[in-house]
N, C-alpha and C. Protein backbone atom coordinates (compact mmCIF):
# COMPACT_ATOMS: atom_id res chain seq x y z
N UNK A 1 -2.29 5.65 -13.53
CA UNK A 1 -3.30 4.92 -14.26
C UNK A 1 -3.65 5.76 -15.50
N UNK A 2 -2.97 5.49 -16.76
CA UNK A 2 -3.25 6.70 -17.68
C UNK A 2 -4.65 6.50 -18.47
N UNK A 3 -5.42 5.13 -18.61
CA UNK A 3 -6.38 5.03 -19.03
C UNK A 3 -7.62 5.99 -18.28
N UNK A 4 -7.21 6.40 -17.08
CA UNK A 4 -8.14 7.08 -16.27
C UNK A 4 -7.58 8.89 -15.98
N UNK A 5 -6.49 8.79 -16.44
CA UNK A 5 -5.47 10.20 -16.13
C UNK A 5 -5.21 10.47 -14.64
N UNK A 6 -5.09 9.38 -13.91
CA UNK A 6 -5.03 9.43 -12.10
C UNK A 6 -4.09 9.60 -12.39
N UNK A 7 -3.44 10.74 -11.31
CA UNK A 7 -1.89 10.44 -10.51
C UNK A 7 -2.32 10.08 -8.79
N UNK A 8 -1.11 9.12 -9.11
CA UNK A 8 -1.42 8.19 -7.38
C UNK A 8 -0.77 8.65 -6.32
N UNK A 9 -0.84 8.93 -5.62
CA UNK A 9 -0.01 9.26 -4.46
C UNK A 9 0.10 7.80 -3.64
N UNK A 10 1.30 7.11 -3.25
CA UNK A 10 1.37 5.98 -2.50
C UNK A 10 1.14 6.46 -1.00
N UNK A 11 0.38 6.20 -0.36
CA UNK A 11 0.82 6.32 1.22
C UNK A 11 1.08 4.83 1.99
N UNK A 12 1.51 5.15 2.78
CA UNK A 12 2.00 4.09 4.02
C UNK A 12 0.75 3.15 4.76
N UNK A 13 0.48 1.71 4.82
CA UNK A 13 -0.16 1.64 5.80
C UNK A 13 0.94 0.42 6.73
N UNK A 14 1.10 0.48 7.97
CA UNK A 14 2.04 -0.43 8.42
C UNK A 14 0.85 -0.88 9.37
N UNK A 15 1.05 -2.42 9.23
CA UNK A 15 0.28 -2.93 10.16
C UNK A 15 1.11 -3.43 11.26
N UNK A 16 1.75 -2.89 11.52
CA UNK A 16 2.88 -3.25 12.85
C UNK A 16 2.25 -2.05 13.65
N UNK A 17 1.76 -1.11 12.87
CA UNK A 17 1.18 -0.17 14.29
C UNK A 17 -0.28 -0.65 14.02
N UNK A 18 -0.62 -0.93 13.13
CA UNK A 18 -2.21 -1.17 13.33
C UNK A 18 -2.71 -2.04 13.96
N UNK A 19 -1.98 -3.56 13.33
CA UNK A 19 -2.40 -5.13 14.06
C UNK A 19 -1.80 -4.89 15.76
N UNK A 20 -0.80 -4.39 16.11
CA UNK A 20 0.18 -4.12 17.23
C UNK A 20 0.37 -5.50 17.58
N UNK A 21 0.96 -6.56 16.45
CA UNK A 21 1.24 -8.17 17.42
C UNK A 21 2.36 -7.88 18.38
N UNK A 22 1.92 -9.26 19.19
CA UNK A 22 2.90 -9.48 19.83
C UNK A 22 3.99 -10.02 19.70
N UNK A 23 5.50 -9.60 20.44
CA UNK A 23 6.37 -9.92 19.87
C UNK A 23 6.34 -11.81 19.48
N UNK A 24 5.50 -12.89 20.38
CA UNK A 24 5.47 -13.98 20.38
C UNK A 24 4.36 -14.23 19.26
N UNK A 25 3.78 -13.45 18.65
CA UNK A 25 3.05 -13.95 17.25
C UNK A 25 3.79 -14.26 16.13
N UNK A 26 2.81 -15.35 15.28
CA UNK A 26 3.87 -16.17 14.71
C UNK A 26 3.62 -14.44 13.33
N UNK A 27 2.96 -13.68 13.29
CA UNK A 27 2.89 -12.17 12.40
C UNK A 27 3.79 -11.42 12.45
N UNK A 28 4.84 -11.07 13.81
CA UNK A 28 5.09 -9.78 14.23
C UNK A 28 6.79 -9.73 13.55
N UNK A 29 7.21 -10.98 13.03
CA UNK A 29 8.44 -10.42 12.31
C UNK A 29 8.17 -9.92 10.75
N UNK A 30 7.25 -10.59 10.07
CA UNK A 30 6.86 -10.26 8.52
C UNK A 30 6.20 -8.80 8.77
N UNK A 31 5.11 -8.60 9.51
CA UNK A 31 4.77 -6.84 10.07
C UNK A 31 6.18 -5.56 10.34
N UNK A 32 7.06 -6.18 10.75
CA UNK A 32 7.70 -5.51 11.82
C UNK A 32 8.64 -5.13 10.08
N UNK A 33 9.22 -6.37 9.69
CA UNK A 33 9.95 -6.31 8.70
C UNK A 33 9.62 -5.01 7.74
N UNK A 34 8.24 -5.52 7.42
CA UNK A 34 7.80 -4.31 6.72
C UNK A 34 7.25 -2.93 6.77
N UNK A 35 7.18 -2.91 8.39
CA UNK A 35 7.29 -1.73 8.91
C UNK A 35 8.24 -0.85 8.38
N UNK A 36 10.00 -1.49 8.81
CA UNK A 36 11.02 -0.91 8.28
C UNK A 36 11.23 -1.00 7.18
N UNK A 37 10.69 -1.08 6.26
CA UNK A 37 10.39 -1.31 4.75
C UNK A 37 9.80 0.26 4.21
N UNK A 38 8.78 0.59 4.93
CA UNK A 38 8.07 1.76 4.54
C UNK A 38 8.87 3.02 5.58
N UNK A 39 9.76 2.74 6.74
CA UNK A 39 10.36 3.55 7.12
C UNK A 39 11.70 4.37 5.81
N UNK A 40 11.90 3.05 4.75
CA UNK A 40 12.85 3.34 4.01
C UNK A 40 12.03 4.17 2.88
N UNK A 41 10.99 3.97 2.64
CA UNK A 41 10.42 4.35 1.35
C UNK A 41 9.75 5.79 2.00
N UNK A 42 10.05 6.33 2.97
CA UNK A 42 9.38 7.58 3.63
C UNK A 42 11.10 8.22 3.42
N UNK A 43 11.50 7.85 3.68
CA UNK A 43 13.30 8.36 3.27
C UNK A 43 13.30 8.86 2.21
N UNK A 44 13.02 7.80 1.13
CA UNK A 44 13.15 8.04 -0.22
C UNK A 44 12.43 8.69 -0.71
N UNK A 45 10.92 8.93 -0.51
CA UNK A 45 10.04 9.81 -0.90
C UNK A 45 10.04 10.94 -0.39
N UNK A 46 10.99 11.31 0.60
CA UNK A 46 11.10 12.79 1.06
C UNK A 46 12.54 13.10 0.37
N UNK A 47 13.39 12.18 -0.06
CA UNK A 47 14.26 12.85 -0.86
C UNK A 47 13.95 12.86 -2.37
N UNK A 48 13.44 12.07 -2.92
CA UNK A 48 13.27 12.17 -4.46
C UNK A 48 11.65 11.61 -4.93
N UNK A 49 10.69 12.23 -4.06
CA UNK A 49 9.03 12.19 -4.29
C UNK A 49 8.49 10.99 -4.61
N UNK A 50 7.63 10.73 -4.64
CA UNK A 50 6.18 9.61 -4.87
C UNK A 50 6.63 8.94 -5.67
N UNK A 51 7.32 8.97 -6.87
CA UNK A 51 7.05 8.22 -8.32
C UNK A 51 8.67 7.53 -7.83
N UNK A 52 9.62 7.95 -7.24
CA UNK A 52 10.65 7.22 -6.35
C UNK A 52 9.98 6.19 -5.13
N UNK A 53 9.17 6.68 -4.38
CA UNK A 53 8.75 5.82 -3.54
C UNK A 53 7.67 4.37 -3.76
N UNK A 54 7.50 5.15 -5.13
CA UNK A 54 6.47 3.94 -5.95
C UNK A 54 7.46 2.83 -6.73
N UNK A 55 8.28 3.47 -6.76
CA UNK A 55 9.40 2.39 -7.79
C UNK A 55 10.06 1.65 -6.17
N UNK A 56 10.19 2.00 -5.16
CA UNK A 56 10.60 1.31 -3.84
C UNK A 56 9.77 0.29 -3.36
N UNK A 57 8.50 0.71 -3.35
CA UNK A 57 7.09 -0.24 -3.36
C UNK A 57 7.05 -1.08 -4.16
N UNK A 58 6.92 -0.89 -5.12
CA UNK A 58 6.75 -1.90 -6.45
C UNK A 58 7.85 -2.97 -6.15
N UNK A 59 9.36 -2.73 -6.11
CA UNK A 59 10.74 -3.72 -6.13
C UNK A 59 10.12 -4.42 -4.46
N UNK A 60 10.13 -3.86 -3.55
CA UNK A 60 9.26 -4.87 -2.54
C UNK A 60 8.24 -5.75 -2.69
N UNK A 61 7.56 -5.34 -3.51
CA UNK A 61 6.31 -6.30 -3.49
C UNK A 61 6.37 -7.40 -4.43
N UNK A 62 7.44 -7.21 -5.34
CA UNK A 62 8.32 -8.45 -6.19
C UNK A 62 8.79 -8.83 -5.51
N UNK A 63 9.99 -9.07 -4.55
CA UNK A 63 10.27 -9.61 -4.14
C UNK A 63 9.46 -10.17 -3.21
N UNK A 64 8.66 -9.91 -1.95
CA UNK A 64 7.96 -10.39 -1.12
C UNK A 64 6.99 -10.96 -1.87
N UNK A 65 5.71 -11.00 -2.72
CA UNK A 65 4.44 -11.42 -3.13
C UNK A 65 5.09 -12.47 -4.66
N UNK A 66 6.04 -11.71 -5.27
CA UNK A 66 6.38 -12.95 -6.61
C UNK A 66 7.18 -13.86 -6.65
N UNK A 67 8.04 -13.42 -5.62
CA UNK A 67 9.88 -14.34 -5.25
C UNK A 67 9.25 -14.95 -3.82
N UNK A 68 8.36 -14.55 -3.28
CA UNK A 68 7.54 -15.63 -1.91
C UNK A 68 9.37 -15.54 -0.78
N UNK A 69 9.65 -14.29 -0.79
CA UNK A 69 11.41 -13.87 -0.21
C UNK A 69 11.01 -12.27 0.92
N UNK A 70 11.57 -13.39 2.07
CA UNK A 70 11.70 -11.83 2.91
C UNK A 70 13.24 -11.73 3.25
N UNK A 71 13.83 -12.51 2.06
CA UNK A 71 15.33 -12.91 2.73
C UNK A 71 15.88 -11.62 1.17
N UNK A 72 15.86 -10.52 1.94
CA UNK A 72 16.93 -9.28 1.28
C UNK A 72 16.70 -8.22 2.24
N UNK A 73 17.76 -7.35 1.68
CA UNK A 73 17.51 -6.23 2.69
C UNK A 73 17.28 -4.84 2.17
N UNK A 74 17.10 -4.02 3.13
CA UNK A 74 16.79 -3.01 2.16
C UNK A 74 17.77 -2.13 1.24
N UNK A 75 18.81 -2.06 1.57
CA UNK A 75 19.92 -1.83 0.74
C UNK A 75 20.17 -2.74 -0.50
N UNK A 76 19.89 -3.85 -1.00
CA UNK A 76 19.52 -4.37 -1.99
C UNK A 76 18.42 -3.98 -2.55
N UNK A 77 17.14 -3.49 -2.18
CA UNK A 77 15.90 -3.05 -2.89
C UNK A 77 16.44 -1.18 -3.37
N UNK A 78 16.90 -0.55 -2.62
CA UNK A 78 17.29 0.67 -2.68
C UNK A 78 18.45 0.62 -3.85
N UNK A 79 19.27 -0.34 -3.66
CA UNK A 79 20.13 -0.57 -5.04
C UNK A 79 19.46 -0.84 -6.25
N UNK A 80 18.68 -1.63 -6.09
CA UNK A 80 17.53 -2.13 -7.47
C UNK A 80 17.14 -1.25 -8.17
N UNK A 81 16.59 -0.40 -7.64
CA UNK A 81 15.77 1.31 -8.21
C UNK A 81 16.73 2.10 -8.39
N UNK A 82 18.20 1.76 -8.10
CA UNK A 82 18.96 3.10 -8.64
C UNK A 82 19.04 4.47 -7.54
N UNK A 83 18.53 4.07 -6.27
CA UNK A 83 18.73 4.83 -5.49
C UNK A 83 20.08 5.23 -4.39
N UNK A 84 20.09 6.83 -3.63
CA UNK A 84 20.98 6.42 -2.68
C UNK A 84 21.01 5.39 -1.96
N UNK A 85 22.00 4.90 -1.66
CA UNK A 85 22.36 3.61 -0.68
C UNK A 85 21.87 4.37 0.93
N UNK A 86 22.48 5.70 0.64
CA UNK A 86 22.03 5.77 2.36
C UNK A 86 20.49 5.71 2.66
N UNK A 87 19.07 5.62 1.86
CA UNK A 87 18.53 5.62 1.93
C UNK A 87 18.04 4.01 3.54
N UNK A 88 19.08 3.28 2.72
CA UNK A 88 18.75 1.71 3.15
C UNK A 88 18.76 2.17 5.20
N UNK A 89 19.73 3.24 5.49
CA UNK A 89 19.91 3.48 6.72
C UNK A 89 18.56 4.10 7.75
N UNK A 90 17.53 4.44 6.77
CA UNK A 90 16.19 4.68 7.53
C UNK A 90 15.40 3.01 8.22
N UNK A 91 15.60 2.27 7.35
CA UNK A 91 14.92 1.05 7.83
C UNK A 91 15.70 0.96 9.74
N UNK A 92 16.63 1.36 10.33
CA UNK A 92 16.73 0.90 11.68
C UNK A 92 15.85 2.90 12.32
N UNK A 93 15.93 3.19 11.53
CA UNK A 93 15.73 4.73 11.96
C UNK A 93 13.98 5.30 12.44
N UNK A 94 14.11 4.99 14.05
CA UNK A 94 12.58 5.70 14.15
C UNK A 94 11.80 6.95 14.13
N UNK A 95 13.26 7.70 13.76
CA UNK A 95 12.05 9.00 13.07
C UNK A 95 11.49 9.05 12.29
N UNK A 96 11.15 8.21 11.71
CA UNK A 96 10.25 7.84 10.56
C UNK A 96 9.08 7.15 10.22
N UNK A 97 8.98 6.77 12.01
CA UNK A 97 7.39 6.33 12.28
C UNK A 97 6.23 7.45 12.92
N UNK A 98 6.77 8.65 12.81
CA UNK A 98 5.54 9.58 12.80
C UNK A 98 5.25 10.02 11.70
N UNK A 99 5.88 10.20 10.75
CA UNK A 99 5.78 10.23 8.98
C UNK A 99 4.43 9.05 8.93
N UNK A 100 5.02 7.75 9.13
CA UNK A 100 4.22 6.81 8.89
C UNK A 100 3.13 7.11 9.56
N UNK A 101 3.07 6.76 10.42
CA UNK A 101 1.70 7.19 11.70
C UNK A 101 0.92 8.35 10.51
N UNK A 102 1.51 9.39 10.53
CA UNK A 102 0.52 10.53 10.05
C UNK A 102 0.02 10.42 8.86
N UNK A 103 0.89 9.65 7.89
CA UNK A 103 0.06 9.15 6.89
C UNK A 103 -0.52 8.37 6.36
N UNK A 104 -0.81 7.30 7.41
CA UNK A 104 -1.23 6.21 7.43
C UNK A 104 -2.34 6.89 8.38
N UNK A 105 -2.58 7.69 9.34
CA UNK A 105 -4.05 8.06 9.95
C UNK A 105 -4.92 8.59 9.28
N UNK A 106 -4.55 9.50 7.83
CA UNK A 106 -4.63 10.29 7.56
C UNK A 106 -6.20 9.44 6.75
N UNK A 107 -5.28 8.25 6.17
CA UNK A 107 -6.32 7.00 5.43
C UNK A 107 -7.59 6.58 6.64
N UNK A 108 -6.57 6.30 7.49
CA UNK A 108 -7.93 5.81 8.15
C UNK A 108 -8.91 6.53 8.80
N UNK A 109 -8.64 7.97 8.60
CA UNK A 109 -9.65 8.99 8.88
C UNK A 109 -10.57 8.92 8.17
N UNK A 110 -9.94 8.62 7.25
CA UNK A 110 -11.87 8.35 5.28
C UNK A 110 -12.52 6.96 5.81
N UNK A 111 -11.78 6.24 6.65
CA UNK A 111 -12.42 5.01 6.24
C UNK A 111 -12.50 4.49 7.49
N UNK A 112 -12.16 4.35 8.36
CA UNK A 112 -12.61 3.81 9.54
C UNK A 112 -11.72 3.20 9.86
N UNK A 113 -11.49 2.31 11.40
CA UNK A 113 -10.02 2.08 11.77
C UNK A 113 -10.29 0.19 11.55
N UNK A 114 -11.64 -0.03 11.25
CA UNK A 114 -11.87 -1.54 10.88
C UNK A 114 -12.14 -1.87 9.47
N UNK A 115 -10.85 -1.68 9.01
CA UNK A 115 -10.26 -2.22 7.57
C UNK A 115 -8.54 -2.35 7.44
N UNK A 116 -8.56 -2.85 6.32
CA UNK A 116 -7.38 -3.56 6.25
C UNK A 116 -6.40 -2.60 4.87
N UNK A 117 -6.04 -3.12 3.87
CA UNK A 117 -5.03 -2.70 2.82
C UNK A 117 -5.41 -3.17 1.62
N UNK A 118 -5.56 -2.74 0.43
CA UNK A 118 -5.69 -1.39 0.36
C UNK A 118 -6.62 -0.23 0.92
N UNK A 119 -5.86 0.67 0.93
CA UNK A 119 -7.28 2.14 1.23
C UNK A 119 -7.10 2.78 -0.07
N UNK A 120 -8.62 2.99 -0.71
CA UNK A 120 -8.51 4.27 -2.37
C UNK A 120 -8.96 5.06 -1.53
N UNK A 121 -8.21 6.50 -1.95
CA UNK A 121 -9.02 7.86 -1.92
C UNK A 121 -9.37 8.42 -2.39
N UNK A 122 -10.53 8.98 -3.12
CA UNK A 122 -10.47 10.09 -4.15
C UNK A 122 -11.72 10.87 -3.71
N UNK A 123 -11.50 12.02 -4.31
CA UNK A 123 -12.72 13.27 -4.39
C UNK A 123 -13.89 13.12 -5.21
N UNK A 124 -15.05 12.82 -4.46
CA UNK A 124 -16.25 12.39 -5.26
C UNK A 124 -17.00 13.27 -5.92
N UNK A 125 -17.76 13.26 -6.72
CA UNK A 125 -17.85 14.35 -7.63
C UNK A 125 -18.20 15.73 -7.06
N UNK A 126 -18.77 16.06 -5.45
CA UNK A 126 -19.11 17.16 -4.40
C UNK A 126 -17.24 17.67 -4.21
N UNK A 127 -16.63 16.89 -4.06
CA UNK A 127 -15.24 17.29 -3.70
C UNK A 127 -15.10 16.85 -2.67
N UNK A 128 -15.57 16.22 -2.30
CA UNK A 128 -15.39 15.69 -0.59
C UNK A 128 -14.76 14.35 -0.99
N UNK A 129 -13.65 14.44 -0.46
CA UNK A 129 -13.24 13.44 -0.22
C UNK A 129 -13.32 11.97 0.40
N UNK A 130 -13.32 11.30 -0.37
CA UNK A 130 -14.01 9.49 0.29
C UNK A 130 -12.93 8.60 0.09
N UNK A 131 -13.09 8.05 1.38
CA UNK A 131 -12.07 6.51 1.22
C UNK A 131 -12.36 5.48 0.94
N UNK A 132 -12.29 4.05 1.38
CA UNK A 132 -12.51 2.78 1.26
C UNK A 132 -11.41 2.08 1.37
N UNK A 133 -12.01 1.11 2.16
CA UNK A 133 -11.06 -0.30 1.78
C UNK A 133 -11.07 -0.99 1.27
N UNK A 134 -9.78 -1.62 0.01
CA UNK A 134 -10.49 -2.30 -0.90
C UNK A 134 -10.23 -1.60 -2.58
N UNK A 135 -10.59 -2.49 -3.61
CA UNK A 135 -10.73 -3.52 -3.59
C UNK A 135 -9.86 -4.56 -3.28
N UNK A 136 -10.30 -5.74 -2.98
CA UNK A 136 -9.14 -6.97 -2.71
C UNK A 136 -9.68 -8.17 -3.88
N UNK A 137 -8.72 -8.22 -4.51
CA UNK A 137 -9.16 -9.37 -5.56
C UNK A 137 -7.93 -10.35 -5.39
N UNK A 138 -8.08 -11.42 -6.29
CA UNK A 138 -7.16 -12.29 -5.97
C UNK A 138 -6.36 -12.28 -7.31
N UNK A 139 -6.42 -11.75 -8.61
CA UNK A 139 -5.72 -11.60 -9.38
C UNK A 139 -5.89 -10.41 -10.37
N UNK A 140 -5.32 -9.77 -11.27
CA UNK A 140 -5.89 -9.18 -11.84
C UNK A 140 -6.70 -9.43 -12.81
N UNK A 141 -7.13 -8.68 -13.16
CA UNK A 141 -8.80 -8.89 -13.89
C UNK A 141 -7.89 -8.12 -15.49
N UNK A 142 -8.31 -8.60 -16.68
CA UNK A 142 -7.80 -8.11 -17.95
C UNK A 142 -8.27 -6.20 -17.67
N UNK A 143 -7.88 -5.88 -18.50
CA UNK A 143 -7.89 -3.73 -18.30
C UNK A 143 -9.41 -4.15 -18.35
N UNK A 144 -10.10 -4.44 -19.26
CA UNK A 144 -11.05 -3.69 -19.74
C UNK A 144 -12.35 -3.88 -18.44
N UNK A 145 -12.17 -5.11 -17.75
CA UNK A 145 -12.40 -5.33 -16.58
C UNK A 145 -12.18 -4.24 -15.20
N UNK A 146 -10.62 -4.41 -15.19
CA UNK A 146 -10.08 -3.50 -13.95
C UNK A 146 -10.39 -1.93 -14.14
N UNK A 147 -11.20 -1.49 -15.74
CA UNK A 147 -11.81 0.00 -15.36
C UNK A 147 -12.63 -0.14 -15.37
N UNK A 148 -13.40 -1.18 -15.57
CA UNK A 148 -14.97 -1.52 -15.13
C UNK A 148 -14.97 -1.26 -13.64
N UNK A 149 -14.70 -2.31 -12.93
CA UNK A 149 -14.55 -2.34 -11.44
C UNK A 149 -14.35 -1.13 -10.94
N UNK A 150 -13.32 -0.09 -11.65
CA UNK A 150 -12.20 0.91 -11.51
C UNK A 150 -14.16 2.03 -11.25
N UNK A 151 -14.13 2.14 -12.32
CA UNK A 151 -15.85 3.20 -12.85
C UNK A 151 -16.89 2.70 -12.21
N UNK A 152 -16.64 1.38 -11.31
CA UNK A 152 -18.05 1.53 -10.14
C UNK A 152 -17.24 1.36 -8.66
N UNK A 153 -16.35 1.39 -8.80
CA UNK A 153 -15.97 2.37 -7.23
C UNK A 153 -16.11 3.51 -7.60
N UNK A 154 -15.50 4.44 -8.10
CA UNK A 154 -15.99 5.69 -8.26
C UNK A 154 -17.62 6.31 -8.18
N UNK A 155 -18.70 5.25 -8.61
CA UNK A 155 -19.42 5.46 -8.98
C UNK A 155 -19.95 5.38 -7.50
N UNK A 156 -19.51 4.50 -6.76
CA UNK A 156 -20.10 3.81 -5.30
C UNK A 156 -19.88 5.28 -4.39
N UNK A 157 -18.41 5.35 -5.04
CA UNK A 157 -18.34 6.46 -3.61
C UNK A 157 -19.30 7.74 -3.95
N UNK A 158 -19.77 7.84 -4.98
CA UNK A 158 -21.01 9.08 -5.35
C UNK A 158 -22.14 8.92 -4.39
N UNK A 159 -22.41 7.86 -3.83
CA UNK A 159 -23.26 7.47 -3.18
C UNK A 159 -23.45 7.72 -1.61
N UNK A 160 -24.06 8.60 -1.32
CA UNK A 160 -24.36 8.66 0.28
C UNK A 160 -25.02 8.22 1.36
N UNK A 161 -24.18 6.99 1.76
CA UNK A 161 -24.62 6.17 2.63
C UNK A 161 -24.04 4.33 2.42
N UNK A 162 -23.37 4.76 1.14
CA UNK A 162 -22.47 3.20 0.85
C UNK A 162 -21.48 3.32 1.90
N UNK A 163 -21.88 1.88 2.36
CA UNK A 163 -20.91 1.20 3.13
C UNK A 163 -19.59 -0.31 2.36
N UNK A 164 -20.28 -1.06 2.25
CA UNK A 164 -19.24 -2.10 1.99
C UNK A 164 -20.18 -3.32 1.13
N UNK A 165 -18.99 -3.43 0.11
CA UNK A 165 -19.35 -4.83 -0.56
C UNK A 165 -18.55 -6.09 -0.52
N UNK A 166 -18.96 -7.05 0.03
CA UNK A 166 -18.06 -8.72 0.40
C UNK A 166 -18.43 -9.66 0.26
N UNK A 167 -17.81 -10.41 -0.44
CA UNK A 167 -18.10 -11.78 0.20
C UNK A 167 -16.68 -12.87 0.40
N UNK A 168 -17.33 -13.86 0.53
CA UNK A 168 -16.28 -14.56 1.43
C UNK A 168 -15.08 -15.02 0.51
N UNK A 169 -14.13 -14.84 0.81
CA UNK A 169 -12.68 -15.38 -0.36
C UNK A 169 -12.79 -16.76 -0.17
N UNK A 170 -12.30 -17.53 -1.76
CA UNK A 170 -12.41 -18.65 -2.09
C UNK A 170 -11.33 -19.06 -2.51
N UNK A 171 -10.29 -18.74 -3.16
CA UNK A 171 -9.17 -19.07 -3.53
C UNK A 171 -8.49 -17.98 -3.15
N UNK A 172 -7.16 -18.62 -3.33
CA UNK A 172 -5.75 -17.61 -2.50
C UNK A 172 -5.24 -16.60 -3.93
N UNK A 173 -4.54 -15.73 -3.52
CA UNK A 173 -4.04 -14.93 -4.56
C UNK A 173 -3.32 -15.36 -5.60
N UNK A 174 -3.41 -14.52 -6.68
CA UNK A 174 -2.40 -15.27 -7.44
C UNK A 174 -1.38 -13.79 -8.55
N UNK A 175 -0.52 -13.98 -7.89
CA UNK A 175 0.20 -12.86 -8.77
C UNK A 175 0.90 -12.71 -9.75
N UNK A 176 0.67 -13.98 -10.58
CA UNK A 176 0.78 -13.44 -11.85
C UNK A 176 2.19 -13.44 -12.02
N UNK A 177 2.87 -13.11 -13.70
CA UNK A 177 4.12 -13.18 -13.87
C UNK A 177 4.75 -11.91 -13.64
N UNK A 178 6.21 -11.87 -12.54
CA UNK A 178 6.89 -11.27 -12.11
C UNK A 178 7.03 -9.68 -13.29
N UNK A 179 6.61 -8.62 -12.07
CA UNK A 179 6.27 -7.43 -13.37
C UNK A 179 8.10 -6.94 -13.12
């Protein structure tokens, strides 16, 4: 985010360990799918770091959220970014769900285990570190907006004893033209 000088660190949240559906939910193949999705991008980010695993994230979430497609695999997304191919071989590979696990607890240690995706983290102006879940909007908001919003989370988490701001969603997402 250079308007703000953040560097992001992506972490993992898989809701295949969080939701834990059942295999007979009509959830547990789109979860499961993308379970092994982030098993691949824990591959890739332990071979060629964050700003690789963010370019793995990003080509997923085009295809799944802009192309409305769970029909590729991960060796096609791993090709997209210019990556090793063997990368695509972590998606059947479960050593790579304690990676996930640990950094995906790691979030819900700031924030509690009753929330959903996104989690922000950052160091509030004491240094202590604060989480949240959230924000969830349904589209993006123009910049000058999204560092508005951006400069009162920050501002929220200064606050000791903020809990949560909601209200009820009204329209469905909308994502906008394919980045």
């Amino acid at each position: 985010m250079p308007a703000r000088g953040l560097h992001i660190t992506w972490q993992p949240i898989s809701l295949f360990f969080k939701n834990q559906p059942d295999v007979d939910s009509e959830h547990y193949e789109a979860v499961y799918f993308t379970h092994r999705l982030l098993r691949v991008m824990e591959s890739i980010r332990d071979a060629d770091g964050n700003e690789a695993a963010f370019d793995f994230y990003w080509e997923c979430g085009r295809r799944i959220h802009h192309d409305q497609s769970r029909d590729f695999t991960a060796l096609e997304v791993v090709e997209a970014i210019g990556a090793d191919p063997q990368h695509a071989e972590a998606f059947d590979n479960e050593d790579w769900d304690d990676e996930i696990r640990t950094r995906m607890d790691a979030g819900l240690e700031l924030t509690g285990d009753n929330v959903g995706t996104p989690i922000i983290a950052v160091e509030n102006r004491n240094g202590v570190k604060q989480g949240y879940f959230g924000p969830v909007i349904t589209r993006v908001p123009p910049t000058e907006d999204s560092l508005a919003m951006w400069d009162a989370l920050i501002t929220m988490m200064n606050v000791d004893g903020f809990w949560e701001l909601k209200r009820t969603r009204t329209e469905s997402p909308e994502f906008g033209d394919r980045p």
